[in-house]
C-alpha atoms as a PDB file:
ATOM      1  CA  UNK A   1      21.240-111.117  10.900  1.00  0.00           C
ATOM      2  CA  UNK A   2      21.335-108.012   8.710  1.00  0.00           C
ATOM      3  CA  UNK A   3      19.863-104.922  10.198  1.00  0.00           C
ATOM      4  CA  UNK A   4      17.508-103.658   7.302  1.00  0.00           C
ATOM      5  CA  UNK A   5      15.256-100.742   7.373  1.00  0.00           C
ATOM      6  CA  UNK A   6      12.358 -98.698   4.831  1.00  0.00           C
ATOM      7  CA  UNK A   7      12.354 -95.554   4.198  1.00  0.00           C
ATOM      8  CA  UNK A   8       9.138 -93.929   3.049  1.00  0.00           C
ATOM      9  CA  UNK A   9      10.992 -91.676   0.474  1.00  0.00           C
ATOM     10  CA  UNK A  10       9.048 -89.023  -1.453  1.00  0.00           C
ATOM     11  CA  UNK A  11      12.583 -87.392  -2.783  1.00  0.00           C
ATOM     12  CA  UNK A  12      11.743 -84.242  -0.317  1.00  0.00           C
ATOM     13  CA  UNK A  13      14.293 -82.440   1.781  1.00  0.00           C
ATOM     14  CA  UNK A  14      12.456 -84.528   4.892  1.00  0.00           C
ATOM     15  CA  UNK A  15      12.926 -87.877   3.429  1.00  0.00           C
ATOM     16  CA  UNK A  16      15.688 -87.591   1.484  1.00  0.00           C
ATOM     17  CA  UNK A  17      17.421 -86.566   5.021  1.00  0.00           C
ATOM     18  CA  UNK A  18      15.883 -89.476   6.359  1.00  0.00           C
ATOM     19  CA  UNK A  19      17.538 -91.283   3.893  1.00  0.00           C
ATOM     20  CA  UNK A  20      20.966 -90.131   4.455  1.00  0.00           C
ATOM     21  CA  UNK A  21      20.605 -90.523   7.933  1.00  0.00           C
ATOM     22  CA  UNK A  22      19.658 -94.047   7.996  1.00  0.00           C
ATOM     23  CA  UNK A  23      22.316 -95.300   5.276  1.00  0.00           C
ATOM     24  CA  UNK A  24      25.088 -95.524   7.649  1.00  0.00           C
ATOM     25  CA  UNK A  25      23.096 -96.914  10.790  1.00  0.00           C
ATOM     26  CA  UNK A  26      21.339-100.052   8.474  1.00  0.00           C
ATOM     27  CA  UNK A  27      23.412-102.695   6.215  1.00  0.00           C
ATOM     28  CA  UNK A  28      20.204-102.422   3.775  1.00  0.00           C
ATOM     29  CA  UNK A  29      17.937 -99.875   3.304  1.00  0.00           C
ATOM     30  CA  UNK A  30      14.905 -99.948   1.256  1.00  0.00           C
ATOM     31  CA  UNK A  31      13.109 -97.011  -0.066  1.00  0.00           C
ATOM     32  CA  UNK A  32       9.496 -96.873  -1.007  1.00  0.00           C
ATOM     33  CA  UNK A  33       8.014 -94.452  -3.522  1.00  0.00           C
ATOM     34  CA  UNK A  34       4.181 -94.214  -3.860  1.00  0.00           C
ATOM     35  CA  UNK A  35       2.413 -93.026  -7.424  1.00  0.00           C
ATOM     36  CA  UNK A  36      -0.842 -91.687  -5.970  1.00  0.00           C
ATOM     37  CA  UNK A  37      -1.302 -89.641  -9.250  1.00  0.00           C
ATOM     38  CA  UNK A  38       0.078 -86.250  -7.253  1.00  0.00           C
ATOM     39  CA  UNK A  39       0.184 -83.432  -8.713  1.00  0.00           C
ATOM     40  CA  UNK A  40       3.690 -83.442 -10.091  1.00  0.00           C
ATOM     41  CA  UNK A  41       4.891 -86.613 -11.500  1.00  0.00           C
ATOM     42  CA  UNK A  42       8.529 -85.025 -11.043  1.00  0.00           C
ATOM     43  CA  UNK A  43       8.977 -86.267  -7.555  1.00  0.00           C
ATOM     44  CA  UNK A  44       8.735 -89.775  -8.312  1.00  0.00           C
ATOM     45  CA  UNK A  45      11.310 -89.333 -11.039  1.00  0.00           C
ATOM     46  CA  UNK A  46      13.348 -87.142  -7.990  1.00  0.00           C
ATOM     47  CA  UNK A  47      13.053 -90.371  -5.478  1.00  0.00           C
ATOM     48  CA  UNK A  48      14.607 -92.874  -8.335  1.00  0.00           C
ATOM     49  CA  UNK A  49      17.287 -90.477  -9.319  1.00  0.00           C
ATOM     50  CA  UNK A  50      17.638 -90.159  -5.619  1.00  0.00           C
ATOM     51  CA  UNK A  51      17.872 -92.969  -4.391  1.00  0.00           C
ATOM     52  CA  UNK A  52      20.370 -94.644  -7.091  1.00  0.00           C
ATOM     53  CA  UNK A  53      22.932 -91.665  -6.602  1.00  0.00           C
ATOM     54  CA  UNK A  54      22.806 -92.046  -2.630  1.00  0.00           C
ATOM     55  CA  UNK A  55      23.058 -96.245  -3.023  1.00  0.00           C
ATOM     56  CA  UNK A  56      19.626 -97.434  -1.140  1.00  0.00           C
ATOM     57  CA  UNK A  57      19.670-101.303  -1.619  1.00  0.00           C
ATOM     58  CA  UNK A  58      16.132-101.238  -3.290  1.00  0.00           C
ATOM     59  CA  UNK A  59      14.070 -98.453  -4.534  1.00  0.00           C
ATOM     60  CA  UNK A  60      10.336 -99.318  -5.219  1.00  0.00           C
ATOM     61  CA  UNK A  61       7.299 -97.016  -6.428  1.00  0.00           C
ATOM     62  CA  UNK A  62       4.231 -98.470  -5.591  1.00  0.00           C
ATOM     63  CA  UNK A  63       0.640 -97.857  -6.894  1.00  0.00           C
ATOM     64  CA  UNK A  64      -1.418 -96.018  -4.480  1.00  0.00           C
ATOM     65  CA  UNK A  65      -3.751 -94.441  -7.312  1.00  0.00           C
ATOM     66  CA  UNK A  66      -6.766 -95.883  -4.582  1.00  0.00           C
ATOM     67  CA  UNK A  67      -5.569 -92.610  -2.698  1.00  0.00           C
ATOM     68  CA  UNK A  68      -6.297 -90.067  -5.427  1.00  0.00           C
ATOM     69  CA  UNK A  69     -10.028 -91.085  -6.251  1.00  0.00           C
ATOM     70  CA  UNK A  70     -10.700 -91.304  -2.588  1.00  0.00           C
ATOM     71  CA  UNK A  71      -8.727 -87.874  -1.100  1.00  0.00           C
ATOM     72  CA  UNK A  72      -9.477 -84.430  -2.833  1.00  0.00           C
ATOM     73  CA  UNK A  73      -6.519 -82.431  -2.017  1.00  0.00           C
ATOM     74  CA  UNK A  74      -4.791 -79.477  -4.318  1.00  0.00           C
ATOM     75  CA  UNK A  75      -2.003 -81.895  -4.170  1.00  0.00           C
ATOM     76  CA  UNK A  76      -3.975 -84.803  -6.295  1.00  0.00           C
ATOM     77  CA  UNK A  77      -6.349 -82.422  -8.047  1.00  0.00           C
ATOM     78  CA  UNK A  78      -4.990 -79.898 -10.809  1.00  0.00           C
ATOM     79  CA  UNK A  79      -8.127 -77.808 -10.487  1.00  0.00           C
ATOM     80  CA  UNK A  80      -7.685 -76.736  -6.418  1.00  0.00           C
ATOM     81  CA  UNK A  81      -5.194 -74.128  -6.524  1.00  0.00           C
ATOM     82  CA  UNK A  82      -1.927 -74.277  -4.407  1.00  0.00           C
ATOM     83  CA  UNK A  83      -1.837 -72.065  -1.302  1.00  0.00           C
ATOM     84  CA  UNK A  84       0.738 -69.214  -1.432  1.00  0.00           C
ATOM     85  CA  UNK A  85       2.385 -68.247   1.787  1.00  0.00           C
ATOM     86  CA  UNK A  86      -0.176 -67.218   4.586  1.00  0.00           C
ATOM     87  CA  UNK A  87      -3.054 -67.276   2.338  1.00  0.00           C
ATOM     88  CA  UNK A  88      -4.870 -69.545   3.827  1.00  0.00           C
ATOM     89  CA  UNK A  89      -6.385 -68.990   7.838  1.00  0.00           C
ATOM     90  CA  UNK A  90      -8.348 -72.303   7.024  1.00  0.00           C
ATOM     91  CA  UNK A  91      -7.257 -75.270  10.266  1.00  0.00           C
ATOM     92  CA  UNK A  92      -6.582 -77.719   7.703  1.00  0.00           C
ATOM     93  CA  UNK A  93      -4.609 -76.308   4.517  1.00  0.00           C
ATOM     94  CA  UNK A  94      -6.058 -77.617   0.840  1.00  0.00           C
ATOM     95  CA  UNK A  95      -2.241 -79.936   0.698  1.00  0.00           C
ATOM     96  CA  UNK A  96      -3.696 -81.758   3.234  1.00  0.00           C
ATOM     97  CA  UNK A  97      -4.417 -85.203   1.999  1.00  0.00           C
ATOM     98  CA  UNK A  98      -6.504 -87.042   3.829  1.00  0.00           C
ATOM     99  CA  UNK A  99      -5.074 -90.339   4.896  1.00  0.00           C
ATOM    100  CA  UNK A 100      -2.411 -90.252   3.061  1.00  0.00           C
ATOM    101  CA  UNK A 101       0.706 -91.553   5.891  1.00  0.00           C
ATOM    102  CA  UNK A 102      -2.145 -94.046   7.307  1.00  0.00           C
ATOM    103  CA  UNK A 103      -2.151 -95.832   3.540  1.00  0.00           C
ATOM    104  CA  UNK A 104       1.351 -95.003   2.705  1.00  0.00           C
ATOM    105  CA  UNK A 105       2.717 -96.335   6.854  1.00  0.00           C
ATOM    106  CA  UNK A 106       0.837 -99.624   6.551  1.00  0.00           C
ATOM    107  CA  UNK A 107       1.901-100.308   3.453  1.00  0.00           C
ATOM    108  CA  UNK A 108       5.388 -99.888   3.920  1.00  0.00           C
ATOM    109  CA  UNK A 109       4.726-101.787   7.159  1.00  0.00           C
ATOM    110  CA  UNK A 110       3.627-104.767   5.195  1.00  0.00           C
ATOM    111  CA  UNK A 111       6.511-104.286   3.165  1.00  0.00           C
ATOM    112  CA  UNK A 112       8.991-104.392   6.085  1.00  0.00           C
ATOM    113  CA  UNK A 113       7.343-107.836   7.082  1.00  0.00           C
ATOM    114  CA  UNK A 114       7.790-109.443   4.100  1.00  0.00           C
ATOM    115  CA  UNK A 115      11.524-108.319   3.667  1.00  0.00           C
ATOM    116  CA  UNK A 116      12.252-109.118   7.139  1.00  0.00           C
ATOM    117  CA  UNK A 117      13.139-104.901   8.200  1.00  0.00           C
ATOM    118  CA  UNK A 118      12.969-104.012  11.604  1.00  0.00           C
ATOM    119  CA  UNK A 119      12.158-100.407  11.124  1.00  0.00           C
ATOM    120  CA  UNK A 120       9.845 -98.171   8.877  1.00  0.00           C
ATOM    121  CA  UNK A 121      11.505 -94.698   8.828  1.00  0.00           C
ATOM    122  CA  UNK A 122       9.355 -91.570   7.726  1.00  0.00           C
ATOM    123  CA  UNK A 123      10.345 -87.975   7.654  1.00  0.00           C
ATOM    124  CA  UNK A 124       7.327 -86.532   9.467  1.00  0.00           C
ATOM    125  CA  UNK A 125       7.476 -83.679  11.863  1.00  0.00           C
ATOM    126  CA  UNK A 126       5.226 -82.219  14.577  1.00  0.00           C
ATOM    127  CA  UNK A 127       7.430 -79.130  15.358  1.00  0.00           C
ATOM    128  CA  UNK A 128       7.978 -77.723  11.798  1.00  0.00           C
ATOM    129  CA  UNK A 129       4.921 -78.686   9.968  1.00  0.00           C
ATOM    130  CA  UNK A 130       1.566 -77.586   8.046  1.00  0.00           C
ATOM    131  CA  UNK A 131      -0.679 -78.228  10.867  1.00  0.00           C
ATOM    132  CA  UNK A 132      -1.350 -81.719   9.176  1.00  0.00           C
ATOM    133  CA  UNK A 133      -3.069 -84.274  12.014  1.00  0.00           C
ATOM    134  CA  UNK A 134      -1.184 -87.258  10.660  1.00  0.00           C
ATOM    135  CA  UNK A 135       2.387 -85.746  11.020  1.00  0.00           C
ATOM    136  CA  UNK A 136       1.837 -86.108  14.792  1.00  0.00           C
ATOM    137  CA  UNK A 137       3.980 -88.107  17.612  1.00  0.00           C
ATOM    138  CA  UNK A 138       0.809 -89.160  18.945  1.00  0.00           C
ATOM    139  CA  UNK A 139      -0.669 -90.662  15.648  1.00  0.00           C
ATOM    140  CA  UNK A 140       2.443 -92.324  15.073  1.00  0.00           C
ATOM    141  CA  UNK A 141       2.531 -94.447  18.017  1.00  0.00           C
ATOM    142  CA  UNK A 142      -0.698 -95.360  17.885  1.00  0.00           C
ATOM    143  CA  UNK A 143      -0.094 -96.689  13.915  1.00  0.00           C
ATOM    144  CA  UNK A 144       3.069 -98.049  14.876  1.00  0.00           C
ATOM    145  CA  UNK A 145       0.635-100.153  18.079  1.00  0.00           C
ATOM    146  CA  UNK A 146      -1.999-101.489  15.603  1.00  0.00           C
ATOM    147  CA  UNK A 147       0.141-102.458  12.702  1.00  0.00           C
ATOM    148  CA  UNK A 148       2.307-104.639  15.487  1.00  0.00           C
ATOM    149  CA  UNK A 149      -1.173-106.150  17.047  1.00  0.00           C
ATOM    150  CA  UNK A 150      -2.472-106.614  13.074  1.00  0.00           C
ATOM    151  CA  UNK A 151       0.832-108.569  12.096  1.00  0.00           C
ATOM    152  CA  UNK A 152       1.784-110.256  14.741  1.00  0.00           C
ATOM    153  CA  UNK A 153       5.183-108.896  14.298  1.00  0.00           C
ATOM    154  CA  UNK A 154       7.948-105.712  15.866  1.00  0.00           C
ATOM    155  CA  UNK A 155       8.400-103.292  14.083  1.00  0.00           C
ATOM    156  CA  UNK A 156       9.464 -99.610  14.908  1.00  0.00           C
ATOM    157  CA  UNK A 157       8.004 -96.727  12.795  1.00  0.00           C
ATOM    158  CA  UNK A 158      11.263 -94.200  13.020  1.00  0.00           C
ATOM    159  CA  UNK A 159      10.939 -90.415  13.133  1.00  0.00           C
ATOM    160  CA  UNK A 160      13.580 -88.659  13.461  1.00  0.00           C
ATOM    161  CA  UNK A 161      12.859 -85.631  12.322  1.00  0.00           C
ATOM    162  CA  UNK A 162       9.558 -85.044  14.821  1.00  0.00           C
ATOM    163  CA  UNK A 163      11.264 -82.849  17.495  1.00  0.00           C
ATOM    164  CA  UNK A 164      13.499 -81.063  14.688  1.00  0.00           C
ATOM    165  CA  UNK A 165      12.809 -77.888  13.392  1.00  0.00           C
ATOM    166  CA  UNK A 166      13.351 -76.740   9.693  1.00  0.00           C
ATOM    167  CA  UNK A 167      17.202 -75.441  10.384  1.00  0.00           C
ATOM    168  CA  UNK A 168      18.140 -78.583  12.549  1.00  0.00           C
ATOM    169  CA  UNK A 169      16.719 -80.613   9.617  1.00  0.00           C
ATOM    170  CA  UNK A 170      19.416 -78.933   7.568  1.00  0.00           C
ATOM    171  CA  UNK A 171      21.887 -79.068   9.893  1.00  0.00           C
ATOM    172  CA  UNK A 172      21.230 -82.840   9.827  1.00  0.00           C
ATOM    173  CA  UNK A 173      22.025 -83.074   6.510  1.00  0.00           C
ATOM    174  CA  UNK A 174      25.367 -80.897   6.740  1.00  0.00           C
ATOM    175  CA  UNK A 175      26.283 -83.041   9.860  1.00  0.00           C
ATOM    176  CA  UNK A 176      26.055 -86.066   6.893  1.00  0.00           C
ATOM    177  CA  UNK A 177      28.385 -83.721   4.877  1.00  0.00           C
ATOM    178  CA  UNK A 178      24.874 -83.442   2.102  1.00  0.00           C
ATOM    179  CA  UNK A 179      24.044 -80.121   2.550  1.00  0.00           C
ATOM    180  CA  UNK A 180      24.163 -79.461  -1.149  1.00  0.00           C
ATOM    181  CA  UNK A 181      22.476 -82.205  -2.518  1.00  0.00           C
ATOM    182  CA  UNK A 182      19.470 -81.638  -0.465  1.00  0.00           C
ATOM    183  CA  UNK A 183      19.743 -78.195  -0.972  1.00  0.00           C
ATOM    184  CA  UNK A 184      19.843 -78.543  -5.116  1.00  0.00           C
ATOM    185  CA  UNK A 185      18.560 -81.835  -6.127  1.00  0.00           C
ATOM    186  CA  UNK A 186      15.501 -82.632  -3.882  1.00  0.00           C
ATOM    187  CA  UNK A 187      11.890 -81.589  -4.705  1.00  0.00           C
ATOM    188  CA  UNK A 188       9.785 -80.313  -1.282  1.00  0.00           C
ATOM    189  CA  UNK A 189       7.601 -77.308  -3.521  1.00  0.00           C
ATOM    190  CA  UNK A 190       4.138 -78.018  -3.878  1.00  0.00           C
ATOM    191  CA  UNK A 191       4.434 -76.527  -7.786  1.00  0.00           C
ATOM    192  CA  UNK A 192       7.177 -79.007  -8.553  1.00  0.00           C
ATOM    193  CA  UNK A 193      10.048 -76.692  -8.842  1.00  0.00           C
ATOM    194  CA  UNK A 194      13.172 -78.809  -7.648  1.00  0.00           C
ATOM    195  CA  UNK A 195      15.932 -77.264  -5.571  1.00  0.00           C
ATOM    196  CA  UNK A 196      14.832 -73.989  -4.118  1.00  0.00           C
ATOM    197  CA  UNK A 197      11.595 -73.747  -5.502  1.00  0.00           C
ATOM    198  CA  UNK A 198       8.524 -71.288  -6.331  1.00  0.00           C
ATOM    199  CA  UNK A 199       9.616 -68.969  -3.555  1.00  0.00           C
ATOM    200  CA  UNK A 200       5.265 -68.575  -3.025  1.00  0.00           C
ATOM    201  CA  UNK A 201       3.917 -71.902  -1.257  1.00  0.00           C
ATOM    202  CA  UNK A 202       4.017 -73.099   2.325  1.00  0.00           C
ATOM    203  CA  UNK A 203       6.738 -75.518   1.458  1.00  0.00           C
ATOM    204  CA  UNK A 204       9.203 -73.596   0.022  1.00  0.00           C
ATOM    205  CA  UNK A 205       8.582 -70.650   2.798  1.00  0.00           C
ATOM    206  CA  UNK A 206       9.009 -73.440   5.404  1.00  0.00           C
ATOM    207  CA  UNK A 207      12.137 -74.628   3.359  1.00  0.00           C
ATOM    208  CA  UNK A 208      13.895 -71.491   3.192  1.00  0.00           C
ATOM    209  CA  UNK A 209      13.261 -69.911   6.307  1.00  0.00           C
ATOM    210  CA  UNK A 210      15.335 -72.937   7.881  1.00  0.00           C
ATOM    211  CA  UNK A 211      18.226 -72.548   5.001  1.00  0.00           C
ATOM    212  CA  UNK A 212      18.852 -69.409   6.311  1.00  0.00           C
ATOM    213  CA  UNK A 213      18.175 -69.606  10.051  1.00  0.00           C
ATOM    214  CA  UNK A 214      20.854 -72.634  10.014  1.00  0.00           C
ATOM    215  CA  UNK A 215      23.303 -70.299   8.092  1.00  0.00           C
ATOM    216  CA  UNK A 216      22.789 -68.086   9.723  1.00  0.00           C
ATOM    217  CA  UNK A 217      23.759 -69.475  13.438  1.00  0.00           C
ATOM    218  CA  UNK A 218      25.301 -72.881  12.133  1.00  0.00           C
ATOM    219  CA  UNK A 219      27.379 -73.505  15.222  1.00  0.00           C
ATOM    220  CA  UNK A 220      24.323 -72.682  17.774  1.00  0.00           C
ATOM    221  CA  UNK A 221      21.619 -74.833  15.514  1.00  0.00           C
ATOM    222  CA  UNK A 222      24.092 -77.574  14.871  1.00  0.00           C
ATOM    223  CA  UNK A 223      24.808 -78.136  19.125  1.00  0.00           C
ATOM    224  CA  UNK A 224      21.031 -78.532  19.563  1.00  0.00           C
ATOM    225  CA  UNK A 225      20.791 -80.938  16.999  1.00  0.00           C
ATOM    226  CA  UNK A 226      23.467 -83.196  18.028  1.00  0.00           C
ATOM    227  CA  UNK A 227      21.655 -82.654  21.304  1.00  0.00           C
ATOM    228  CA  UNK A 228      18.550 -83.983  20.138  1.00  0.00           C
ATOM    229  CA  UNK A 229      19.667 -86.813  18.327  1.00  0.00           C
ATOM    230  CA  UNK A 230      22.774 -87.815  20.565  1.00  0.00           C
ATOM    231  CA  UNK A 231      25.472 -86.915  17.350  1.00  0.00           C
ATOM    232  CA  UNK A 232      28.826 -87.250  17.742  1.00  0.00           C
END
């Protein structure tokens, strides 16, 4: 039986790793794009460019416009302006939305059923992240529990980015020999500015900061990672 997984692929750095990771492991891999009207209609057309050039088996964008009318984020609503590095001492940042991996999780978890994948891969991230409640390890499992219980079926939702930081994250990528087309061609700036970005939001900081503290030390980051993740 073929071993099949889905990726939840926004065309990120984080899932676009994901991606890259998983090709190899899986004899199909399916990614899932969802249009929940965001903010910048570029990353969809990132995730199909994205995932033709890298070869996933099937690349589908779904519509999860529900999501927009129902979560009021700066990242579904033009007229809430982006946070610029620091700016915000709020617990919750405005590019939180609500939700959002509980929809997007189930949904490729009903997915998965019907194409018969034993794994739902996301690139979310509890040790390098925006203080986001639904990145957790803990919310995770507990999703990954109740969509089991509600379908009467096994299934594993992946992470394995959730103990990385932002330079093992790259370091994965190098370690797939990708380095540069996650560092030019993928989309993680929440103004829509592909490749390295605005330079000003969260994202890009976050982004950066990594680049440079895996180029930085690239032999020291790349032994933890292979640590981590058991990498030969």
């Amino acid at each position: 039986m073929k071993k099949k997984a889905v990726v939840v692929f926004s065309g990120g750095q984080d899932s676009t790793t994901c991606l890259i990771h998983a090709l190899p492991l899986y004899d199909e891999v399916h990614c899932i794009t969802f249009d929940y009207g965001q903010r910048h209609r570029a990353e969809i057309e990132v995730a199909q460019q994205l995932a033709k050039q890298l070869g996933a088996t099937v690349h589908k964008v779904l519509d999860a416009s529900l999501l927009n009318e129902l979560a009021i984020s700066s990242l579904t609503r033009d007229n809430i302006p982006v946070p610029t590095v620091n700016s915000s001492g709020e617990s919750l940042p405005s590019t939180f939305v609500p939700g959002r991996n509980i929809l997007f999780l189930t949904l490729a978890s009903i997915y998965a059923y019907q194409v018969k994948a034993e794994t739902v891969i996301t690139g979310v991230c509890e040790t390098d992240f925006s203080g986001y409640p639904d990145c957790r390890d803990e919310f995770v499992k507990a999703l990954n529990k109740a969509v089991e219980l509600g379908m009467e079926y096994r299934l594993r939702l992946e992470t394995p980015l959730m103990w990385l930081n932002k330079s093992e994250t790259w370091a994965l990528a190098d370690h797939h020999h990708q380095l540069s087309l996650v560092r030019e061609q993928t989309l993680t700036c929440y103004n829509g500015v592909i490749g390295s970005g605005c330079a000003n939001c969260d994202a890009c900081n976050l982004r950066s900061r990594g680049l440079n503290e895996y180029l930085g030390n690239k032999a020291e980051v790349m032994n933890s990672l292979r640590s981590k993740m058991n990498l030969q």
